[in-house]
N, C-alpha and C. Protein backbone atom coordinates (compact mmCIF):
# COMPACT_ATOMS: atom_id res chain seq x y z
N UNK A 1 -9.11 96.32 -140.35
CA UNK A 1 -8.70 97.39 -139.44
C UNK A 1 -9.54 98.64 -139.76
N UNK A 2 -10.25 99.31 -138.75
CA UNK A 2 -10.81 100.63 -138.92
C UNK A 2 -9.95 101.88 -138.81
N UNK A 3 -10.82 102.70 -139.65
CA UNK A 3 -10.17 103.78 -138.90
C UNK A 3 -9.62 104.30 -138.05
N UNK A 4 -10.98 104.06 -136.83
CA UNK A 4 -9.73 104.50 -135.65
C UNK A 4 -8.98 103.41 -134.79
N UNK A 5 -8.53 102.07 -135.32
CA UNK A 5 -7.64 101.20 -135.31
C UNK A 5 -6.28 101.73 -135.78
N UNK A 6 -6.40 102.81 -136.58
CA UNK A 6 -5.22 102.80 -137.56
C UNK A 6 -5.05 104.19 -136.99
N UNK A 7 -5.55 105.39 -136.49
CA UNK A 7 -4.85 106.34 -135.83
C UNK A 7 -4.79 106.10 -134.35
N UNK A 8 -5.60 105.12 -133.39
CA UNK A 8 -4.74 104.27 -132.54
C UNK A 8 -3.25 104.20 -132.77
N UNK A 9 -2.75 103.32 -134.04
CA UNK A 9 -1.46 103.19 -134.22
C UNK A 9 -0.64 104.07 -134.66
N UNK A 10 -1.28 104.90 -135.35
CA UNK A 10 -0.38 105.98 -135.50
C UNK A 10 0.15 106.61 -134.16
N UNK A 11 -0.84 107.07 -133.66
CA UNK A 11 -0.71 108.24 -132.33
C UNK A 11 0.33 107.11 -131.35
N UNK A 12 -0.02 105.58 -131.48
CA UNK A 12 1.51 104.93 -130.74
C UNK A 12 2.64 104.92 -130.40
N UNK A 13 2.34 104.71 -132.04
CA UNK A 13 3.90 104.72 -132.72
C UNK A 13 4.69 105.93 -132.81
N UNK A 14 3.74 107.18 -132.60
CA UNK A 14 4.65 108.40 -133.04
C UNK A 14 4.53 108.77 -131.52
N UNK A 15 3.96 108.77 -130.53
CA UNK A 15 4.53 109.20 -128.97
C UNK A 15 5.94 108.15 -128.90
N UNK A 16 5.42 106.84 -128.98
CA UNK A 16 7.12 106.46 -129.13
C UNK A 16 8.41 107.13 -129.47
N UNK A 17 8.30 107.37 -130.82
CA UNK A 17 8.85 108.52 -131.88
C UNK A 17 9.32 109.65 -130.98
N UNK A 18 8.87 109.94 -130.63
CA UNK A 18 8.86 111.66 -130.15
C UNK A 18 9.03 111.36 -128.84
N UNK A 19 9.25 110.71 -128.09
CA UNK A 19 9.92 110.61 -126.76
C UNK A 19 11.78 110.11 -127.02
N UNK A 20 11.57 109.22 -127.66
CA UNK A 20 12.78 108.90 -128.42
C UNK A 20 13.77 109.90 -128.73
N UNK A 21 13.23 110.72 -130.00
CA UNK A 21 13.84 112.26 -130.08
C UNK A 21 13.83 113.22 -128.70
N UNK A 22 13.63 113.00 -127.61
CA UNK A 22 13.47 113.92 -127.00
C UNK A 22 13.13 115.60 -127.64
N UNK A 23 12.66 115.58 -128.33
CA UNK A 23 11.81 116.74 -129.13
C UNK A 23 10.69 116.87 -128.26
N UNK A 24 10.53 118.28 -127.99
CA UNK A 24 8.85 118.58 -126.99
C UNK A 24 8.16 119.06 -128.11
N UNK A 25 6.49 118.16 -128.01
CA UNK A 25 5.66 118.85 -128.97
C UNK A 25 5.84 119.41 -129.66
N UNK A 26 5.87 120.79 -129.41
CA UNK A 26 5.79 122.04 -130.04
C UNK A 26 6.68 122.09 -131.15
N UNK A 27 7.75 121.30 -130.98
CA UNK A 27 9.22 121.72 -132.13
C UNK A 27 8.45 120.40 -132.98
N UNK A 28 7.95 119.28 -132.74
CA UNK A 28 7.73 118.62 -133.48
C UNK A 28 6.47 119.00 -134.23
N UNK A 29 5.47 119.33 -133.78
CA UNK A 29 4.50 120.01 -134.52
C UNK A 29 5.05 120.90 -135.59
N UNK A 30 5.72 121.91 -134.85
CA UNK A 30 6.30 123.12 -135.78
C UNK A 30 7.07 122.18 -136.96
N UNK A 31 7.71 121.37 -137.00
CA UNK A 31 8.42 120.60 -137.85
C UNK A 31 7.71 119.97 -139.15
N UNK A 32 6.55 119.52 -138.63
CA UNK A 32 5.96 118.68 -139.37
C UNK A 32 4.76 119.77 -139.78
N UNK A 33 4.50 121.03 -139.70
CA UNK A 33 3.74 122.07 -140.32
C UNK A 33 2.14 122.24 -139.95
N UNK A 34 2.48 121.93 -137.93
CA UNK A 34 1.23 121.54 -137.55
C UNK A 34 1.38 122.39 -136.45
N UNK A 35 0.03 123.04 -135.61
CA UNK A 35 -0.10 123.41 -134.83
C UNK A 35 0.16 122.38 -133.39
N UNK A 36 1.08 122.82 -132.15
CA UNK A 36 0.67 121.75 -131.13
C UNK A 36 -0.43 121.34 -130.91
N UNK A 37 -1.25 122.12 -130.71
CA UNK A 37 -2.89 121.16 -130.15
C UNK A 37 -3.29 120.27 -131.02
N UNK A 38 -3.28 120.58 -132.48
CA UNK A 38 -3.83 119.75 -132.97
C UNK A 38 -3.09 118.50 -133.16
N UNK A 39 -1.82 118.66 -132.76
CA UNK A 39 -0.54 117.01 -132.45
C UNK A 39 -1.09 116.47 -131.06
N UNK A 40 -1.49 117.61 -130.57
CA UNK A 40 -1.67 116.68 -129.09
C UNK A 40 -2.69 115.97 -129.22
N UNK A 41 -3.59 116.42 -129.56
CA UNK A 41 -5.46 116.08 -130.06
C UNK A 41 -5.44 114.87 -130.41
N UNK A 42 -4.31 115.07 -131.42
CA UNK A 42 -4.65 114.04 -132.31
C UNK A 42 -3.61 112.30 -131.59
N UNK A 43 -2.58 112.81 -131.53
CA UNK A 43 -1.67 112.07 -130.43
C UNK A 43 -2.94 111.05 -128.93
N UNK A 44 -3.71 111.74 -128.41
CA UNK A 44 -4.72 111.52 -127.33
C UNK A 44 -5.71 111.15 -127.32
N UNK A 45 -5.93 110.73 -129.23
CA UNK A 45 -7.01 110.49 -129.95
C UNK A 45 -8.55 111.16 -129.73
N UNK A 46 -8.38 112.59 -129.67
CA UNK A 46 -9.35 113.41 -129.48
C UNK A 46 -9.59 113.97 -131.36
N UNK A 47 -8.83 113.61 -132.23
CA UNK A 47 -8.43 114.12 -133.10
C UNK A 47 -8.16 113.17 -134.11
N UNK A 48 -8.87 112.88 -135.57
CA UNK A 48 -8.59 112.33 -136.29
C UNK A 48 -6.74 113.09 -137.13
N UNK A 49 -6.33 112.19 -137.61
CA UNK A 49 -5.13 112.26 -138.04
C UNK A 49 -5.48 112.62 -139.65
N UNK A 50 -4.94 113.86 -139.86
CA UNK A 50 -5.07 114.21 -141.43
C UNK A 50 -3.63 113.50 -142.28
N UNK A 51 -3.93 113.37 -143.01
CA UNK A 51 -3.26 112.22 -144.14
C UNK A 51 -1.79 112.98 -144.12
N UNK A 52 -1.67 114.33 -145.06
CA UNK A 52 -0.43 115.28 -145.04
C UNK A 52 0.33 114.97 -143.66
N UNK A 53 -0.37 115.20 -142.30
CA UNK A 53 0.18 114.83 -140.96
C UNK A 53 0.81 114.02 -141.38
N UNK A 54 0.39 112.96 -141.42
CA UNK A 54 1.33 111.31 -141.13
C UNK A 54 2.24 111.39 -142.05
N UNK A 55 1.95 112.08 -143.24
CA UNK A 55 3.08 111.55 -144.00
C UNK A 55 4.24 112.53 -143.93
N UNK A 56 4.02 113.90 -143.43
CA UNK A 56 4.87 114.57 -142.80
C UNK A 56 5.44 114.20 -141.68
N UNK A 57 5.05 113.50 -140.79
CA UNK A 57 5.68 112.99 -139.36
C UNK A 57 6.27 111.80 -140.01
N UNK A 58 5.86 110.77 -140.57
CA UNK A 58 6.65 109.75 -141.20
C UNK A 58 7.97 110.46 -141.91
N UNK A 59 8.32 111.08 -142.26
CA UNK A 59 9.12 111.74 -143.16
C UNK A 59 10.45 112.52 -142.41
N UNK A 60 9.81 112.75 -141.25
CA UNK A 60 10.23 113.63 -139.80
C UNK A 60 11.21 112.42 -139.34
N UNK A 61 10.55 111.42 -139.06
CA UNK A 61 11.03 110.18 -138.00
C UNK A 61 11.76 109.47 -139.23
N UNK A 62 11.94 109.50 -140.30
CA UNK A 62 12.79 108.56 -141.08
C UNK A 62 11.60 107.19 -141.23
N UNK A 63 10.91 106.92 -141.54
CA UNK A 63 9.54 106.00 -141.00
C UNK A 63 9.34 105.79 -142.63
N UNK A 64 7.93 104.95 -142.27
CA UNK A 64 6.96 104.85 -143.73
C UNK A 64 5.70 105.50 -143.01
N UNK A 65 4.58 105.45 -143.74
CA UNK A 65 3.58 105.58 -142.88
C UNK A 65 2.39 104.50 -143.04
N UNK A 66 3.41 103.07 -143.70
CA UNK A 66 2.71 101.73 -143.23
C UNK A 66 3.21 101.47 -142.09
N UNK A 67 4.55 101.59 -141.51
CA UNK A 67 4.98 101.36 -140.33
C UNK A 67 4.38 102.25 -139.29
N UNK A 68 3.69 103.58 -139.17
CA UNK A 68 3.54 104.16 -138.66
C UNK A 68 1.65 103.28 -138.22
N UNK A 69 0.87 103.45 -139.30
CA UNK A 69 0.17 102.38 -139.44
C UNK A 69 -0.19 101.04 -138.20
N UNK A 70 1.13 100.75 -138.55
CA UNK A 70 1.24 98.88 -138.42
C UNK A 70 1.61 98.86 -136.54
C-alpha cells in the first residue's frame, strides 16, 4: 500500500466519520487542532495527511488509526 493509498483511506473513512457525527468541518477541525482548509484539503486529497492529524481525529472518533488506515 502507498502512501497515497493510505490517505485515500483515511480521508474515507473519516468523511464517513464526520457525516455520522453530524459535526460541520469547522467544529471538527477546531476539535482535532486543525485549521478547516487544511481538513478539507486534506479530506479531497489535495493535501497530504500529517501524522498528529490522524491520530488526533482517530482519538476524536473513538477509532485506531489502523482502522482509519484500513
Amino acid at each position: 500500500m502507498t502512501n497515497r493509498d493510505i490517505d485515500a483511506a483515511v480521508s474515507r473513512n473519516l468523511r464517513k466519520l464526520i457525516a455520522r457525527s453530524g459535526l460541520p468541518q469547522h467544529k471538527v477541525a477546531e476539535r482535532a487542532g486543525m485549521y478547516q482548509s487544511g481538513l478539507s484539503r486534506s479530506l479531497s486529497g489535495h493535501r497530504e495527511w500529517r501524522v498528529q492529524e490522524v491520530v488526533s481525529l482517530a482519538a476524536m472518533f473513538d477509532t485506531t488509526v489502523e482502522r482509519l488506515a484500513s
